[in-house]
C-alpha atoms as a PDB file:
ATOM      1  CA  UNK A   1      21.226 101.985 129.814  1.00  0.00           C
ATOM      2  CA  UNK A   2      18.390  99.625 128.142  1.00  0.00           C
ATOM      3  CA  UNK A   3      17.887 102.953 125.550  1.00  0.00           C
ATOM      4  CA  UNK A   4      21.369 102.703 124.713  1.00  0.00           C
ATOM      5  CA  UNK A   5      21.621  98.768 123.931  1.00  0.00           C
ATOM      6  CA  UNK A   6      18.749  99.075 122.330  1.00  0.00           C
ATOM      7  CA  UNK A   7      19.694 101.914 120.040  1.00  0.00           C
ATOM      8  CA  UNK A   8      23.408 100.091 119.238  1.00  0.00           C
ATOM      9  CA  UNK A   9      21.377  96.998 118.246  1.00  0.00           C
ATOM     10  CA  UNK A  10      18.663  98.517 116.159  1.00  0.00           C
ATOM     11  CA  UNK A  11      21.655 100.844 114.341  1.00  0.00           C
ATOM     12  CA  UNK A  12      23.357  97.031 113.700  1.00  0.00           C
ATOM     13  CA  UNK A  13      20.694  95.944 112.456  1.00  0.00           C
ATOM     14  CA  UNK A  14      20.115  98.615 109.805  1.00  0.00           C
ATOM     15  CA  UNK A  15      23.497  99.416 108.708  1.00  0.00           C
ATOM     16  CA  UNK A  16      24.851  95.808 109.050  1.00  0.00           C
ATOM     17  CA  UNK A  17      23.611  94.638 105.079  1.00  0.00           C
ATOM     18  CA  UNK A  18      25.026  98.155 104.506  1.00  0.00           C
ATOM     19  CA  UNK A  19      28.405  97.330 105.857  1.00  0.00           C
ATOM     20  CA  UNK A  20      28.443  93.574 104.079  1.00  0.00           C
ATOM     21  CA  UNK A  21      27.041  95.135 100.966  1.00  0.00           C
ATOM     22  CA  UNK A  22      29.838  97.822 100.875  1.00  0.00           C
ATOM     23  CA  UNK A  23      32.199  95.189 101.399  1.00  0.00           C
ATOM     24  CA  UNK A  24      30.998  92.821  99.054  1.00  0.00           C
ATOM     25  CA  UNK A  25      31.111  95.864  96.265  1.00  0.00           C
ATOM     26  CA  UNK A  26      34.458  97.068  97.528  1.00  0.00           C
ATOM     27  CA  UNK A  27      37.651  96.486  94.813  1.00  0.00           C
ATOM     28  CA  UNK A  28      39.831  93.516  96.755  1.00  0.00           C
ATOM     29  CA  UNK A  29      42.630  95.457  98.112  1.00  0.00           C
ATOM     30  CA  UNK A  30      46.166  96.198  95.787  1.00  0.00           C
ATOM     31  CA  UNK A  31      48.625  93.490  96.395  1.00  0.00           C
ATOM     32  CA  UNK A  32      52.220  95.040  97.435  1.00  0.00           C
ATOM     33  CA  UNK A  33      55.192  94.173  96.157  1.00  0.00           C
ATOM     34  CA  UNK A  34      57.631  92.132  98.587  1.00  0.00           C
ATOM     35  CA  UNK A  35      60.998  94.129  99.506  1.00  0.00           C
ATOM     36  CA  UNK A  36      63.311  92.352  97.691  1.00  0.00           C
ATOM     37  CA  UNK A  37      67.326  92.922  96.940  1.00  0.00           C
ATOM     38  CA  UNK A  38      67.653  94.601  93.660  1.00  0.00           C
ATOM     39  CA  UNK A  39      69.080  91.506  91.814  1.00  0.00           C
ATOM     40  CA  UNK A  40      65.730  90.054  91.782  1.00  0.00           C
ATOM     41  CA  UNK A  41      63.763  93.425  91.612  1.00  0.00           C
ATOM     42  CA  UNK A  42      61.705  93.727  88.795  1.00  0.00           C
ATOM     43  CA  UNK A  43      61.581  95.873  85.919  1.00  0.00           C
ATOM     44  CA  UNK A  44      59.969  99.601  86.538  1.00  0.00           C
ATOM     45  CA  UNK A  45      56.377  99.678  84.851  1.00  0.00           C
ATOM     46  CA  UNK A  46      55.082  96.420  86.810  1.00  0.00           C
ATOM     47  CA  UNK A  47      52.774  96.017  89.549  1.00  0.00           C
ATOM     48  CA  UNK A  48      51.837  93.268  91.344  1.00  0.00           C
ATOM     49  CA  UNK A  49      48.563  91.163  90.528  1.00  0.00           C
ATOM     50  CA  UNK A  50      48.232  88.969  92.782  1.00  0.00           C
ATOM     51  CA  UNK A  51      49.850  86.561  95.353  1.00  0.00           C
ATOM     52  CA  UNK A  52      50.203  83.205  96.304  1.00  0.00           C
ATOM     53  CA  UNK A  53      51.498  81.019  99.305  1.00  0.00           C
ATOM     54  CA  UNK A  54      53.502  77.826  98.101  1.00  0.00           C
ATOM     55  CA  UNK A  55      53.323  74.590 100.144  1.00  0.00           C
ATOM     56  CA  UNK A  56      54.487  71.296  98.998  1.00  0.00           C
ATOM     57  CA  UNK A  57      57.934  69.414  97.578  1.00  0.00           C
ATOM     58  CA  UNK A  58      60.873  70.324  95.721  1.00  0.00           C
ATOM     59  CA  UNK A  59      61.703  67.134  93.997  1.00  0.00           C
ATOM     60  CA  UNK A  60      65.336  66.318  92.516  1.00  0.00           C
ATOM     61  CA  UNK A  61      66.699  63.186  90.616  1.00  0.00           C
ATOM     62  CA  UNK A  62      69.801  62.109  90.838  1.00  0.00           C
ATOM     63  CA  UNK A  63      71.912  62.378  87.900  1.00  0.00           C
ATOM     64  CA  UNK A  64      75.651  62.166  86.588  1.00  0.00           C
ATOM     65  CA  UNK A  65      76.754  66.011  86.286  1.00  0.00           C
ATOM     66  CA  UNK A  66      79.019  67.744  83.429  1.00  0.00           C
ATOM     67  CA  UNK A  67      81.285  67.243  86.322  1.00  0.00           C
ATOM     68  CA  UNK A  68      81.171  63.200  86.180  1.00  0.00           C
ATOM     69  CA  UNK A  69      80.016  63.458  90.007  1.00  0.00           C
ATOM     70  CA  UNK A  70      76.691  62.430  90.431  1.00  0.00           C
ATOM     71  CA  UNK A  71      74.331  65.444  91.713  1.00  0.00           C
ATOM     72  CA  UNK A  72      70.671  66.059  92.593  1.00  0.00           C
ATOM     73  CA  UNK A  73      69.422  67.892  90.114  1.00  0.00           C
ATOM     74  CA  UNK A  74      66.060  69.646  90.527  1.00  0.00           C
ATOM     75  CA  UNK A  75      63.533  67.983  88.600  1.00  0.00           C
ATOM     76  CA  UNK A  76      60.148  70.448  89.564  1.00  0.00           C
ATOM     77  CA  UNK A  77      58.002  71.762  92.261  1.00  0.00           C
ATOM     78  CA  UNK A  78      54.306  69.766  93.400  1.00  0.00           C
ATOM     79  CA  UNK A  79      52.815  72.286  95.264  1.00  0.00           C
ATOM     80  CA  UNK A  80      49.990  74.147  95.844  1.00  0.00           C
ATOM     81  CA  UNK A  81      49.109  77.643  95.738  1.00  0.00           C
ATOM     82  CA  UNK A  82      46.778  79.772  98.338  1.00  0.00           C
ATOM     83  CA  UNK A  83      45.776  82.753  98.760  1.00  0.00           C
ATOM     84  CA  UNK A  84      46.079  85.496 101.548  1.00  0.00           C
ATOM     85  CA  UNK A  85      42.612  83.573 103.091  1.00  0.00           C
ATOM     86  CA  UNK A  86      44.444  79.916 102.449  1.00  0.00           C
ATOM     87  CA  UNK A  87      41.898  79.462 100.021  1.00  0.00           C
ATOM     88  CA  UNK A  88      43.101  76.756  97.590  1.00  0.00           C
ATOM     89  CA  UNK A  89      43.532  78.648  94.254  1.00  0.00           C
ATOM     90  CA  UNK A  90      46.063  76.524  92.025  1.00  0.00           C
ATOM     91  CA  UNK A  91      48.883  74.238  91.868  1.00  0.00           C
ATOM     92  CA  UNK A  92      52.899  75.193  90.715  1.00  0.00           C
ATOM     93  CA  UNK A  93      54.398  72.055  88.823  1.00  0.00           C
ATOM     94  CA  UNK A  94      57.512  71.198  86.785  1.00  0.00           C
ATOM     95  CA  UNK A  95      58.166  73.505  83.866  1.00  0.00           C
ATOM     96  CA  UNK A  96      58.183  76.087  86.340  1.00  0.00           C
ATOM     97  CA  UNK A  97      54.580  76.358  85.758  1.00  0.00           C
ATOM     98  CA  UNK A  98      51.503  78.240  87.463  1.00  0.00           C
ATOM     99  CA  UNK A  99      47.585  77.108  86.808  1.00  0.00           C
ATOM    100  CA  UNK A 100      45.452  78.935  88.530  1.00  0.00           C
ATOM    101  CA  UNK A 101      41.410  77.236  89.256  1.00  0.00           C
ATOM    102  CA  UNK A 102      40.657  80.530  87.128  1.00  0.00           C
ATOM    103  CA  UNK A 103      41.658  78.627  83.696  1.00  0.00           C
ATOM    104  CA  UNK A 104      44.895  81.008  83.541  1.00  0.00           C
ATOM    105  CA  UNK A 105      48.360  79.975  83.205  1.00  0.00           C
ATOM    106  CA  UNK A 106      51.982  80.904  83.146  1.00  0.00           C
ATOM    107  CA  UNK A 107      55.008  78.939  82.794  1.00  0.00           C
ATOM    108  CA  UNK A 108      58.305  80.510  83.072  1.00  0.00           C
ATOM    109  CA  UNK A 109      62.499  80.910  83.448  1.00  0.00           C
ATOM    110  CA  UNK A 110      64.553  81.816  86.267  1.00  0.00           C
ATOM    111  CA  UNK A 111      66.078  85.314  85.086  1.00  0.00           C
ATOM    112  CA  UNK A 112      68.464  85.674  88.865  1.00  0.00           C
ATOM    113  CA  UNK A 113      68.789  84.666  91.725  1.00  0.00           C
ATOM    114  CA  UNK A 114      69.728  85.498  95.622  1.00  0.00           C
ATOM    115  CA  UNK A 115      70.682  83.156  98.253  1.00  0.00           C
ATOM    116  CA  UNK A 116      67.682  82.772 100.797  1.00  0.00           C
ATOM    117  CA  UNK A 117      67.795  84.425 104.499  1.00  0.00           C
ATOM    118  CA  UNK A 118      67.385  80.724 105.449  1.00  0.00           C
ATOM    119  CA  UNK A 119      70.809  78.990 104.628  1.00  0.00           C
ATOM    120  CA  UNK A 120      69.145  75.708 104.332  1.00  0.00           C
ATOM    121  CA  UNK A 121      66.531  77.184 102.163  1.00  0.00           C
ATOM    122  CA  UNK A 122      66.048  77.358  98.299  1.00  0.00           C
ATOM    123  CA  UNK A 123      67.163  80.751  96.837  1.00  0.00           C
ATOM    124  CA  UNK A 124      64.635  83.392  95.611  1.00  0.00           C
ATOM    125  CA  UNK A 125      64.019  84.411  92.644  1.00  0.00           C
ATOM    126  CA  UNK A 126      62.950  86.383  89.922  1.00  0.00           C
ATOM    127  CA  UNK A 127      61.547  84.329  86.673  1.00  0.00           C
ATOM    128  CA  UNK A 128      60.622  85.818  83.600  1.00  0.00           C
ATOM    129  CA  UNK A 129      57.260  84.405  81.925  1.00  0.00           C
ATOM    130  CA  UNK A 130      57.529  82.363  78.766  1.00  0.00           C
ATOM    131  CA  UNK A 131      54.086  81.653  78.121  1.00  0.00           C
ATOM    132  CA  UNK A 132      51.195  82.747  79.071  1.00  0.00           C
ATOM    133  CA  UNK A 133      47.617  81.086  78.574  1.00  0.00           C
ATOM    134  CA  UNK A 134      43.698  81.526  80.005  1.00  0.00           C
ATOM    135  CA  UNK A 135      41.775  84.630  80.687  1.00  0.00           C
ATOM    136  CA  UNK A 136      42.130  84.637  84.411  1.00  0.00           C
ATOM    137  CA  UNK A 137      44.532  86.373  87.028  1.00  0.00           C
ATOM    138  CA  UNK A 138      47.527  85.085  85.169  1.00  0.00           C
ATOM    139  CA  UNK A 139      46.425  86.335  81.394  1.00  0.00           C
ATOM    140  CA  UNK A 140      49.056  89.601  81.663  1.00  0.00           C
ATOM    141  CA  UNK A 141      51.621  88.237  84.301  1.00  0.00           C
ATOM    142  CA  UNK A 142      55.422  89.285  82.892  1.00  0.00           C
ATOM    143  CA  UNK A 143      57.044  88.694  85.760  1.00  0.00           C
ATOM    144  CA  UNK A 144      57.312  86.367  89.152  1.00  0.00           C
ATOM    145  CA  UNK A 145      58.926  86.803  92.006  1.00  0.00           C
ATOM    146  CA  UNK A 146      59.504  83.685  94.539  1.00  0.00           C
ATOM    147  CA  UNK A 147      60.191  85.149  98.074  1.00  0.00           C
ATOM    148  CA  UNK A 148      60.321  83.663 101.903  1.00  0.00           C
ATOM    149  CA  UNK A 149      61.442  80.390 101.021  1.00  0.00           C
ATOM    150  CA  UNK A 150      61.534  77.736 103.799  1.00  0.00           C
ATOM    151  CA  UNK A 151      63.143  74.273 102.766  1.00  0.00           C
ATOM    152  CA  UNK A 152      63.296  72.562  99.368  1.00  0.00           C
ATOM    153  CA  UNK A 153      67.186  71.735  99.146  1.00  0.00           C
ATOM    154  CA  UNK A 154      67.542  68.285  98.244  1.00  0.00           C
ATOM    155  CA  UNK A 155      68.226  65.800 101.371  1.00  0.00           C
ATOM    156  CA  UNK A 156      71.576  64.238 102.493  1.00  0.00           C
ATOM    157  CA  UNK A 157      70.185  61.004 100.522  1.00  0.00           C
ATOM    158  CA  UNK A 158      73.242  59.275  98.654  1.00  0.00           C
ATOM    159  CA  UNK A 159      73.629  60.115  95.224  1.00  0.00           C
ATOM    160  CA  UNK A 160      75.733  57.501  93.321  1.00  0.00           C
ATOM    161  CA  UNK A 161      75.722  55.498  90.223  1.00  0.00           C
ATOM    162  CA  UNK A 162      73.799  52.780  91.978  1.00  0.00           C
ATOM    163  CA  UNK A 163      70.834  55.541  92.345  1.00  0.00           C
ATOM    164  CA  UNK A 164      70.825  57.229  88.935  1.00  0.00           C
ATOM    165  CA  UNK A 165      67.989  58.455  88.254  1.00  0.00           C
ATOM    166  CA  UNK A 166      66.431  58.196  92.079  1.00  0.00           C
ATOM    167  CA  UNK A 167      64.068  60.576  93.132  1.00  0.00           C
ATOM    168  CA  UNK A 168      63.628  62.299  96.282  1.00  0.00           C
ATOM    169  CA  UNK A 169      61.295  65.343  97.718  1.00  0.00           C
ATOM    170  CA  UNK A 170      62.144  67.945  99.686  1.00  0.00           C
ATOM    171  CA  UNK A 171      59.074  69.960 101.626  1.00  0.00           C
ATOM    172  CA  UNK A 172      59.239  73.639 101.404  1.00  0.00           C
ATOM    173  CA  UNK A 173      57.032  76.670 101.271  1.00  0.00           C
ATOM    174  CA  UNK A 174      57.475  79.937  99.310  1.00  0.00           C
ATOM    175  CA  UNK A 175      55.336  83.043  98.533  1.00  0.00           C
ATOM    176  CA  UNK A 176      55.232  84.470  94.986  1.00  0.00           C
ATOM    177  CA  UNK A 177      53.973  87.582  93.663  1.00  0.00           C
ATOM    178  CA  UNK A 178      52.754  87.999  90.439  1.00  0.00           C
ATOM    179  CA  UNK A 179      53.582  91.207  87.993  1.00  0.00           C
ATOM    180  CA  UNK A 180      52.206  92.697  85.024  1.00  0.00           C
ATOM    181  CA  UNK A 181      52.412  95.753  82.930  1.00  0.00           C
ATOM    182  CA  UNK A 182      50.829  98.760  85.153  1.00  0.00           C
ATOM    183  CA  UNK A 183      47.437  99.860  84.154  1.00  0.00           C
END
């Protein structure tokens, strides 16, 4: 029994750098697109980049509407973005816009739409890319995708011509994946 320990640790031992080195060498693992409705599917010849988790505040201002009715109207997003580890690795701001720690960036335009599985959630969507700048993760990205959306419809706060031009935020969280031409 003592022969056999010792045997399992000494083999640790040896191939444990092995393991960490192969795994330090290893390509990080091909991101999957989410499963999506087709109305926000995106175009064939893209594959997802990379991914990133969404947590902050969807913040609206209140203003008078084509309508005449005063409305909440979305102003931007403060949030910020983490990866599959929750490793801080950017922030998402008005615009829409994407900055990534790497230097790259993306801003973009909602192209459609779907209603959330969470009626009190913001929709998902798919955004086309406007601009892209950097040389990071970002530098290729065509396409976003904003998925699993939890919160970040404006609040029942009153919305009047006494609060024109009030602000409120609205928590929510949201996962987007990243696309670009296939390689």
């Amino acid at each position: 029994m003592r022969k056999t320990a010792a045997l399992v640790t000494l083999a640790m031992l040896l191939l444990g750098p092995v393991a960490i080195w192969a795994q330090k060498d290893s390509p990080p693992a091909k991101e999957s697109a989410p499963d999506v409705p087709d109305a926000i599917a995106v175009p064939s010849g893209l594959e997802p980049v990379l991914f990133a988790h969404a947590k902050g505040s969807q913040i609206y201002t209140c203003q008078q509407g084509a309508s005449k009715h005063f409305e909440w109207t979305l102003k931007g997003p403060e949030a910020e973005l983490k990866d599959r580890k929750d490793k801080v690795i950017g922030q998402h701001t008005s615009g829409p816009t994407w900055k990534l720690k790497d230097g790259s960036e993306v801003t973009g335009k909602p192209a459609a739409q779907v209603d959330s599985l969470d009626s009190e959630s913001i929709p998902w969507l798919r955004i086309d890319v406007l601009t892209n700048s950097g040389k990071g993760a970002l530098a290729h990205v065509t396409t976003i995708q904003r998925v699993h959306t939890h919160g970040g419809k404006p609040n029942n706060d009153v919305c009047d011509e006494a609060h024109k031009d009030a602000e409120t935020k609205s928590e929510y969280t949201a996962d987007y994946y990243f696309f670009a031409p296939a390689k």
